[in-house]
PDB file of N, CA and C in Angstrom:
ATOM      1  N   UNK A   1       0.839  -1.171   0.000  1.00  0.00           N
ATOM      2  CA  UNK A   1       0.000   0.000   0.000  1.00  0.00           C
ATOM      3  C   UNK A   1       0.890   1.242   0.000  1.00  0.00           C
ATOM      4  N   UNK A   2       0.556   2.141  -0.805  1.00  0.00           N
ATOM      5  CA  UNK A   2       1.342   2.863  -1.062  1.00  0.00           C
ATOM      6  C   UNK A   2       1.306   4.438   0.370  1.00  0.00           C
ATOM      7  N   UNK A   3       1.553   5.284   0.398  1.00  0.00           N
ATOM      8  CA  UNK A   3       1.276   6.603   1.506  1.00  0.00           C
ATOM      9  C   UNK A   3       1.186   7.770   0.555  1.00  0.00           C
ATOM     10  N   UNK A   4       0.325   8.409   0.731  1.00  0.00           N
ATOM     11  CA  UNK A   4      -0.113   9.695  -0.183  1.00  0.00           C
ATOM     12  C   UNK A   4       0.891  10.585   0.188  1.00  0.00           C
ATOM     13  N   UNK A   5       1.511  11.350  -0.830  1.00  0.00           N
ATOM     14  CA  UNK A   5       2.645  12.133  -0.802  1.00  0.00           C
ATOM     15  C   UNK A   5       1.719  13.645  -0.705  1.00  0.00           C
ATOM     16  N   UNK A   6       2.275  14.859   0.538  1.00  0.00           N
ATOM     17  CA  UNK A   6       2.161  16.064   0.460  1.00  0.00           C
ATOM     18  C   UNK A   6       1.639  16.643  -0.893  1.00  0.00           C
ATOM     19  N   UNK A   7       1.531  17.283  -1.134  1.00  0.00           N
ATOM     20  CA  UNK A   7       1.094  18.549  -2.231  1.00  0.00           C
ATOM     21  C   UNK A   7       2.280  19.639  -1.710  1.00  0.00           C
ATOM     22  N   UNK A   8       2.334  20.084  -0.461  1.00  0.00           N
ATOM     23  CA  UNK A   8       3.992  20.185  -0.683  1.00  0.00           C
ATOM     24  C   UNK A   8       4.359  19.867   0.827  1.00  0.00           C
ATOM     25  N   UNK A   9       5.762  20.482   1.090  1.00  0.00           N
ATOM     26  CA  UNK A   9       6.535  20.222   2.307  1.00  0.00           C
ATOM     27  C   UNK A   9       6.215  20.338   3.532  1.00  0.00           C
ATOM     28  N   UNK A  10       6.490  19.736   4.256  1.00  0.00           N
ATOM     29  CA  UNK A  10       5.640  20.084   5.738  1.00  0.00           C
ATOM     30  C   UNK A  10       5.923  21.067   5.965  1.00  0.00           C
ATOM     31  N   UNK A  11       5.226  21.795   6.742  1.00  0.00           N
ATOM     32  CA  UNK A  11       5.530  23.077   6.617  1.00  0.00           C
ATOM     33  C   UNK A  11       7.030  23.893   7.971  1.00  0.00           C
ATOM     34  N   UNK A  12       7.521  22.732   8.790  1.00  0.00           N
ATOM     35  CA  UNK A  12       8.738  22.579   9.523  1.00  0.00           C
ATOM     36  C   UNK A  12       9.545  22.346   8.558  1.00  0.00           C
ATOM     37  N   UNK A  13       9.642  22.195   7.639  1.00  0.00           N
ATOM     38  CA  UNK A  13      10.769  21.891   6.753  1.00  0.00           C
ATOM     39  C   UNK A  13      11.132  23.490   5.655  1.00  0.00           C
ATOM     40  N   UNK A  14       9.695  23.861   5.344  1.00  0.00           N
ATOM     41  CA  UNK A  14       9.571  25.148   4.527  1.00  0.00           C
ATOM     42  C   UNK A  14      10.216  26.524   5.157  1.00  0.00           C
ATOM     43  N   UNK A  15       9.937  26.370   6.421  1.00  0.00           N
ATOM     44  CA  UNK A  15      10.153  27.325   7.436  1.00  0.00           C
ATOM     45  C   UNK A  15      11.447  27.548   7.929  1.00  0.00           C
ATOM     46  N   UNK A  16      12.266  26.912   8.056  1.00  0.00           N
ATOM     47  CA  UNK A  16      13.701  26.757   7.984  1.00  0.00           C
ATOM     48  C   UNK A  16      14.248  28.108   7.391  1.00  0.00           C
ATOM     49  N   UNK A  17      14.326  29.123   7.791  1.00  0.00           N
ATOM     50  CA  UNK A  17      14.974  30.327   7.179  1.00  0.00           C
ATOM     51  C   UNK A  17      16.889  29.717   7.262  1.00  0.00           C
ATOM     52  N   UNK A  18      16.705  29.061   8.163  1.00  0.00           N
ATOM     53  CA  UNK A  18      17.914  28.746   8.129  1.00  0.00           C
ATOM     54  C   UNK A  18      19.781  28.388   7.117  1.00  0.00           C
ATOM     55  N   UNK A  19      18.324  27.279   6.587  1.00  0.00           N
ATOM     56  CA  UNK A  19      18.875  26.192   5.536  1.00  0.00           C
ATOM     57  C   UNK A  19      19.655  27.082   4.648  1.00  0.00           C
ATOM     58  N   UNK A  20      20.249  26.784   4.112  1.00  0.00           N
ATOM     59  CA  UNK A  20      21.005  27.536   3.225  1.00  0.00           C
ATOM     60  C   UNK A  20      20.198  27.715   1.638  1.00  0.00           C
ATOM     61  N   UNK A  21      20.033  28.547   0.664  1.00  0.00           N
ATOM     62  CA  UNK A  21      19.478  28.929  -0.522  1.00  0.00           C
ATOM     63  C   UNK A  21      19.144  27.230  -1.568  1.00  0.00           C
ATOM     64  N   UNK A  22      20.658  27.239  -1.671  1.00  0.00           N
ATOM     65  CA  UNK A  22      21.074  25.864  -2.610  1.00  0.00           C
ATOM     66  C   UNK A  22      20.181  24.830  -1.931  1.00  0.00           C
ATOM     67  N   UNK A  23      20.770  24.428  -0.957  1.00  0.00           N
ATOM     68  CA  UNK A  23      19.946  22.958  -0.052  1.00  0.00           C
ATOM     69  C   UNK A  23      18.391  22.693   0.100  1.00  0.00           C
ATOM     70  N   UNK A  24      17.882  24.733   0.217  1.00  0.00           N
ATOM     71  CA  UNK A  24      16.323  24.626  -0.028  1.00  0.00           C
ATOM     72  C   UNK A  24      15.357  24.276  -1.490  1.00  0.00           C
ATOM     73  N   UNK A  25      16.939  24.695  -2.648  1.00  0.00           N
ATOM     74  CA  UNK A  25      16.646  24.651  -3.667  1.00  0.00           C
ATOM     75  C   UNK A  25      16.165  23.040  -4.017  1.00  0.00           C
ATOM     76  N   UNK A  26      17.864  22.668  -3.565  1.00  0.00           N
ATOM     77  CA  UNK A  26      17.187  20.714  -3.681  1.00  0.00           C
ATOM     78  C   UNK A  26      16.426  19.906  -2.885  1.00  0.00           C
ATOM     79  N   UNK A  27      16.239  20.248  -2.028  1.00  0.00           N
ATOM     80  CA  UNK A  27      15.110  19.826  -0.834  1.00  0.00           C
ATOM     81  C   UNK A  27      13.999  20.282  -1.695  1.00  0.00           C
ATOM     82  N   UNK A  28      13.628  21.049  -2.232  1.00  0.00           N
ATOM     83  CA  UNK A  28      12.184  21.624  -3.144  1.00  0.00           C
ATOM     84  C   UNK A  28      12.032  20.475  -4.629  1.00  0.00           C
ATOM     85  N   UNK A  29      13.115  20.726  -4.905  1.00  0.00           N
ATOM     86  CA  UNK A  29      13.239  19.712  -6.435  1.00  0.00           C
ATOM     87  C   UNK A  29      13.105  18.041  -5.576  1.00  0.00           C
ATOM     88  N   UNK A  30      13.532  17.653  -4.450  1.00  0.00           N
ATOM     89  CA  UNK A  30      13.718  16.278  -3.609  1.00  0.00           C
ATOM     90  C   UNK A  30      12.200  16.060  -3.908  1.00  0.00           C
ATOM     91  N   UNK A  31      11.514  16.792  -3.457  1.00  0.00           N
ATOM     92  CA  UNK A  31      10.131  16.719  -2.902  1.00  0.00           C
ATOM     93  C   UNK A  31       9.345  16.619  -4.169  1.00  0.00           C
ATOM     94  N   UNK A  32       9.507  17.442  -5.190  1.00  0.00           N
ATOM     95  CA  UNK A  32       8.679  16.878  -6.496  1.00  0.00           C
ATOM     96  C   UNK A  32       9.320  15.666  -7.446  1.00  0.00           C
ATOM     97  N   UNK A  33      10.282  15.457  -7.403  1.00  0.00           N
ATOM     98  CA  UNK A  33      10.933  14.419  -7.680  1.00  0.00           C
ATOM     99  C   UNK A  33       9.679  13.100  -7.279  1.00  0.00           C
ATOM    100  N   UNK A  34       9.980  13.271  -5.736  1.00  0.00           N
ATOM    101  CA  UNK A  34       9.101  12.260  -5.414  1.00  0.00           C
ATOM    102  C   UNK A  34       7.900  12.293  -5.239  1.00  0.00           C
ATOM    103  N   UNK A  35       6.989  13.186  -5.744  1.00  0.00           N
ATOM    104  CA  UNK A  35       5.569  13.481  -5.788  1.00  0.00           C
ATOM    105  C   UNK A  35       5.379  12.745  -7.301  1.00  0.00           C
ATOM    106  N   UNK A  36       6.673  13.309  -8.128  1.00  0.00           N
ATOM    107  CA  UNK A  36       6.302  12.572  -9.493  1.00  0.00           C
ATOM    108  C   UNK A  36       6.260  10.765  -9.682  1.00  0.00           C
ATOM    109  N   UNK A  37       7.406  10.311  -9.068  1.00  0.00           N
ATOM    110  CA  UNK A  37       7.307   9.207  -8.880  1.00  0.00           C
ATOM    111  C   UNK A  37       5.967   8.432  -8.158  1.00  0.00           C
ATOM    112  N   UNK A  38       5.382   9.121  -6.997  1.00  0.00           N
ATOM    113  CA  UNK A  38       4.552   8.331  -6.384  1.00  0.00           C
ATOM    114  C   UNK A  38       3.375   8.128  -7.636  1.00  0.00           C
ATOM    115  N   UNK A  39       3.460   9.470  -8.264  1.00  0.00           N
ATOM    116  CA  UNK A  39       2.442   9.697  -9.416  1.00  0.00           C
ATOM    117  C   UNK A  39       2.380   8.582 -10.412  1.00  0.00           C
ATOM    118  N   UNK A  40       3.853   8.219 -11.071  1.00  0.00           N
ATOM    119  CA  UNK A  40       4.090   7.326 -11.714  1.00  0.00           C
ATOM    120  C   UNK A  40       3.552   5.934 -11.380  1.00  0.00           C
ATOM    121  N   UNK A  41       4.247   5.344 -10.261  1.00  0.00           N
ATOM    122  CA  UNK A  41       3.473   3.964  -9.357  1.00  0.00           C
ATOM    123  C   UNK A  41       1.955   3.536  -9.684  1.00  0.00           C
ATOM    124  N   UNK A  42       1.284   4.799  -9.021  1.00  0.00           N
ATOM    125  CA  UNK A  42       0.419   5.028  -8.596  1.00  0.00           C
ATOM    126  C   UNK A  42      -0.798   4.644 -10.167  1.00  0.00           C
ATOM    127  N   UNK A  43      -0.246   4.972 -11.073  1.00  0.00           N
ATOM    128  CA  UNK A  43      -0.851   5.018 -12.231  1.00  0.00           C
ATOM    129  C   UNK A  43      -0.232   3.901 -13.043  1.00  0.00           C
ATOM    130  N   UNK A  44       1.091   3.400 -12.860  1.00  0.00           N
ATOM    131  CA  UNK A  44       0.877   1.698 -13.372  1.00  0.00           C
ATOM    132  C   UNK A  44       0.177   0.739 -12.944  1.00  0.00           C
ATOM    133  N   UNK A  45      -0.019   1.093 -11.463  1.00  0.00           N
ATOM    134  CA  UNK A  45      -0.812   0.223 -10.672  1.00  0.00           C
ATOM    135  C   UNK A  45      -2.091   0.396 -10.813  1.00  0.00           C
ATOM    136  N   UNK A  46      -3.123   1.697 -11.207  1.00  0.00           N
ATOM    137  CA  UNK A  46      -4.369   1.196 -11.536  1.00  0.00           C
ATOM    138  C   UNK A  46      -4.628   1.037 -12.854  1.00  0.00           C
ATOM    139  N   UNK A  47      -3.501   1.084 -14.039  1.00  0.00           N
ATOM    140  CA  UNK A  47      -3.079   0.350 -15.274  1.00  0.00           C
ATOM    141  C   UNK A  47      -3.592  -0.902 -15.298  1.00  0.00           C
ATOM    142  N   UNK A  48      -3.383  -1.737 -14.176  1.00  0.00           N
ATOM    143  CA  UNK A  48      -2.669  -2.800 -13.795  1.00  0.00           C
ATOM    144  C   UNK A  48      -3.829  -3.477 -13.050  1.00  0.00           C
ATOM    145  N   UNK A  49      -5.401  -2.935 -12.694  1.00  0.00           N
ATOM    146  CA  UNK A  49      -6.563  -3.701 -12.612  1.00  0.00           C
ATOM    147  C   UNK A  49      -7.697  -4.067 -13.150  1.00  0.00           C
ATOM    148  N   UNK A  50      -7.860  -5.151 -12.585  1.00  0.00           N
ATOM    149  CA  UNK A  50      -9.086  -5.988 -12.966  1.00  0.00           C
ATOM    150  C   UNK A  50     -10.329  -5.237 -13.069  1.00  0.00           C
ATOM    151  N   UNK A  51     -10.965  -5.531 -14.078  1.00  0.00           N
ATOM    152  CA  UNK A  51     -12.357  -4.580 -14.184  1.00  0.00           C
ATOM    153  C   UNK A  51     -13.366  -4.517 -12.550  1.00  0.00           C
ATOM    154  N   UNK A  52     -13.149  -5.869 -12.215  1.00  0.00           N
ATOM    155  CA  UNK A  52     -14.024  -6.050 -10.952  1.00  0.00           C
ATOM    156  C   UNK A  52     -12.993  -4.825 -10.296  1.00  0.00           C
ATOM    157  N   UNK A  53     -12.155  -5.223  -9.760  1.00  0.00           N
ATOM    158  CA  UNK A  53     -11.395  -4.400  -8.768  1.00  0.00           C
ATOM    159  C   UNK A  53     -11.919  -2.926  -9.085  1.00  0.00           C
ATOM    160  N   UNK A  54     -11.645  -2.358 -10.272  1.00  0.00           N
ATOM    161  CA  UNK A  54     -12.042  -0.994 -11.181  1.00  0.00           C
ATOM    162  C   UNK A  54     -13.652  -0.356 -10.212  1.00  0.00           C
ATOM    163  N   UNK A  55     -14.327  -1.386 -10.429  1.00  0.00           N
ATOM    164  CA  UNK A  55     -15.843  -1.281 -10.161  1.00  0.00           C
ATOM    165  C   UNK A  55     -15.633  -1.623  -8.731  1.00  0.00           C
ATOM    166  N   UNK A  56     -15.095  -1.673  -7.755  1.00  0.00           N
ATOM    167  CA  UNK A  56     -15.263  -1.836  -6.457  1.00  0.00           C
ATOM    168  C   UNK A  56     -14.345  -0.372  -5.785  1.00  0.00           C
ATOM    169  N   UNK A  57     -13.411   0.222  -6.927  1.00  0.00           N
ATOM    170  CA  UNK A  57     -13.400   1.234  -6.531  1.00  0.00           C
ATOM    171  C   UNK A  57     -13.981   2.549  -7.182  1.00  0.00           C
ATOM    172  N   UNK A  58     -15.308   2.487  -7.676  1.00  0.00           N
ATOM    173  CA  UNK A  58     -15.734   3.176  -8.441  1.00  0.00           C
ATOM    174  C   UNK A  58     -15.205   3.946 -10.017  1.00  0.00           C
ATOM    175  N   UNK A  59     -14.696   3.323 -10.675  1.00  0.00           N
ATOM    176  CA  UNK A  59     -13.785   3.751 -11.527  1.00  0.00           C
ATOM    177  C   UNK A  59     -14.330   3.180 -12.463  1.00  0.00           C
ATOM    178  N   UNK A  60     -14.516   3.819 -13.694  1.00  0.00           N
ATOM    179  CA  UNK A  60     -15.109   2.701 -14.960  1.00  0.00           C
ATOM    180  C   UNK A  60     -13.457   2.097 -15.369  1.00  0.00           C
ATOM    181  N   UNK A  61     -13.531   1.916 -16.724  1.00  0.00           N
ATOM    182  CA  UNK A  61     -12.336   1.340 -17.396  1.00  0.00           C
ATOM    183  C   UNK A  61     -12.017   2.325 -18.016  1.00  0.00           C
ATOM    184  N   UNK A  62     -12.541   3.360 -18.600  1.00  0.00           N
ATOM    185  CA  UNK A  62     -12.474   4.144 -19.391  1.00  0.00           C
ATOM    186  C   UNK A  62     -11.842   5.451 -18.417  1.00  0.00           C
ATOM    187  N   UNK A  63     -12.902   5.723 -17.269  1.00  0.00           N
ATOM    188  CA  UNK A  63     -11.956   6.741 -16.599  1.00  0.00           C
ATOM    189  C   UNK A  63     -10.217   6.006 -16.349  1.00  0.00           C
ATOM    190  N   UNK A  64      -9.987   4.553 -16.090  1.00  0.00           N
ATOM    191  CA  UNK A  64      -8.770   4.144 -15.479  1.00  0.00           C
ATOM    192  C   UNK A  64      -7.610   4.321 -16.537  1.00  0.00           C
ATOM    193  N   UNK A  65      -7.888   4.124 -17.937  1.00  0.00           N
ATOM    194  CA  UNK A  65      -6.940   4.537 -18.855  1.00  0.00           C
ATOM    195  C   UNK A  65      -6.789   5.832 -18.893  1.00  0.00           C
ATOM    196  N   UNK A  66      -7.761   6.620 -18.643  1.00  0.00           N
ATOM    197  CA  UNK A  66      -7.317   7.986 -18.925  1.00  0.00           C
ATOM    198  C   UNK A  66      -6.648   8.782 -18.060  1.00  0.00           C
ATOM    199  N   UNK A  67      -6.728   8.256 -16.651  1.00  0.00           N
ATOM    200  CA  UNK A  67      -5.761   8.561 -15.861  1.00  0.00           C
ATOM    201  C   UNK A  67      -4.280   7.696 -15.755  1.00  0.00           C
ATOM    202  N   UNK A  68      -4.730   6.705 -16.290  1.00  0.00           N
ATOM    203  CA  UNK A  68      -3.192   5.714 -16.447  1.00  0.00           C
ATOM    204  C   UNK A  68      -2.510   6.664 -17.511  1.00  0.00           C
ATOM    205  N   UNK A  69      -2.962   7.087 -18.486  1.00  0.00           N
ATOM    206  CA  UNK A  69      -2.071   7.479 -19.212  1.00  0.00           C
ATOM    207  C   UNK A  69      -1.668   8.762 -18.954  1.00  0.00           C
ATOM    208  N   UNK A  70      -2.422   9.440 -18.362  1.00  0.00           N
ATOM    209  CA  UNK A  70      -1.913  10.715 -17.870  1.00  0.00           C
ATOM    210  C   UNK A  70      -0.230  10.856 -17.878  1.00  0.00           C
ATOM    211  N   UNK A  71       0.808  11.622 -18.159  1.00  0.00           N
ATOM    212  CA  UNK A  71       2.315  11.920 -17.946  1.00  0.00           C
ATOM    213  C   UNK A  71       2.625  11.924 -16.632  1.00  0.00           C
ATOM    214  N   UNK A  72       3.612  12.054 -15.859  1.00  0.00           N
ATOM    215  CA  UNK A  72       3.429  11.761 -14.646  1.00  0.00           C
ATOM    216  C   UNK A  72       3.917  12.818 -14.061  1.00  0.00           C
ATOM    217  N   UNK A  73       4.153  14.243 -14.309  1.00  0.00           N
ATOM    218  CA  UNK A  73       4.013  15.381 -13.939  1.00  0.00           C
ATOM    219  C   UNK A  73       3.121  16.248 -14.168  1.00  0.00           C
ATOM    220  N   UNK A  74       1.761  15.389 -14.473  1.00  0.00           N
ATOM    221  CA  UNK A  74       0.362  16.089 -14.554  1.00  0.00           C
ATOM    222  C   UNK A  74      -0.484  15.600 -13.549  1.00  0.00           C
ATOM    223  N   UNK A  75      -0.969  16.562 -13.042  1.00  0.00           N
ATOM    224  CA  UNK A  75      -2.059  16.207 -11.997  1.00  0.00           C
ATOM    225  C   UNK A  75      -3.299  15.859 -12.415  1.00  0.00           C
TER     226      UNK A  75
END
């Protein structure tokens, strides 16, 4: 089972005036990096079901391809 990824950073992490410019820079790119990936998973895997399954989570077949195919830096 997968864990739903932020929309963005917690917000203890954002807040950090600290951090240095660069590090916030890649800590920001870290974080969509892996928003894209979960995205990716997330959409081979309902690629990847059974019509029953589809219909037990309300999903036709038709909505499930069209979000399977979605790019995976599109919401």
């Amino acid at each position: 089972m997968s864990r739903a990824i932020p929309q963005t950073p917690p917000a203890a992490l954002t807040l950090n005036r600290s951090m240095p410019p660069l590090a916030r820079v890649l800590f920001s790119l870290g974080f969509v990096v892996v928003r894209w990936d979960e995205r990716r998973r997330t959409r081979l895997g309902l690629s990847r079901l059974d019509p029953h399954l589809l219909r037990d989570i309300g999903l036709s077949h038709r909505a499930a391809e069209i979000e399977a195919s979605k790019p995976f830096w599109q919401d």
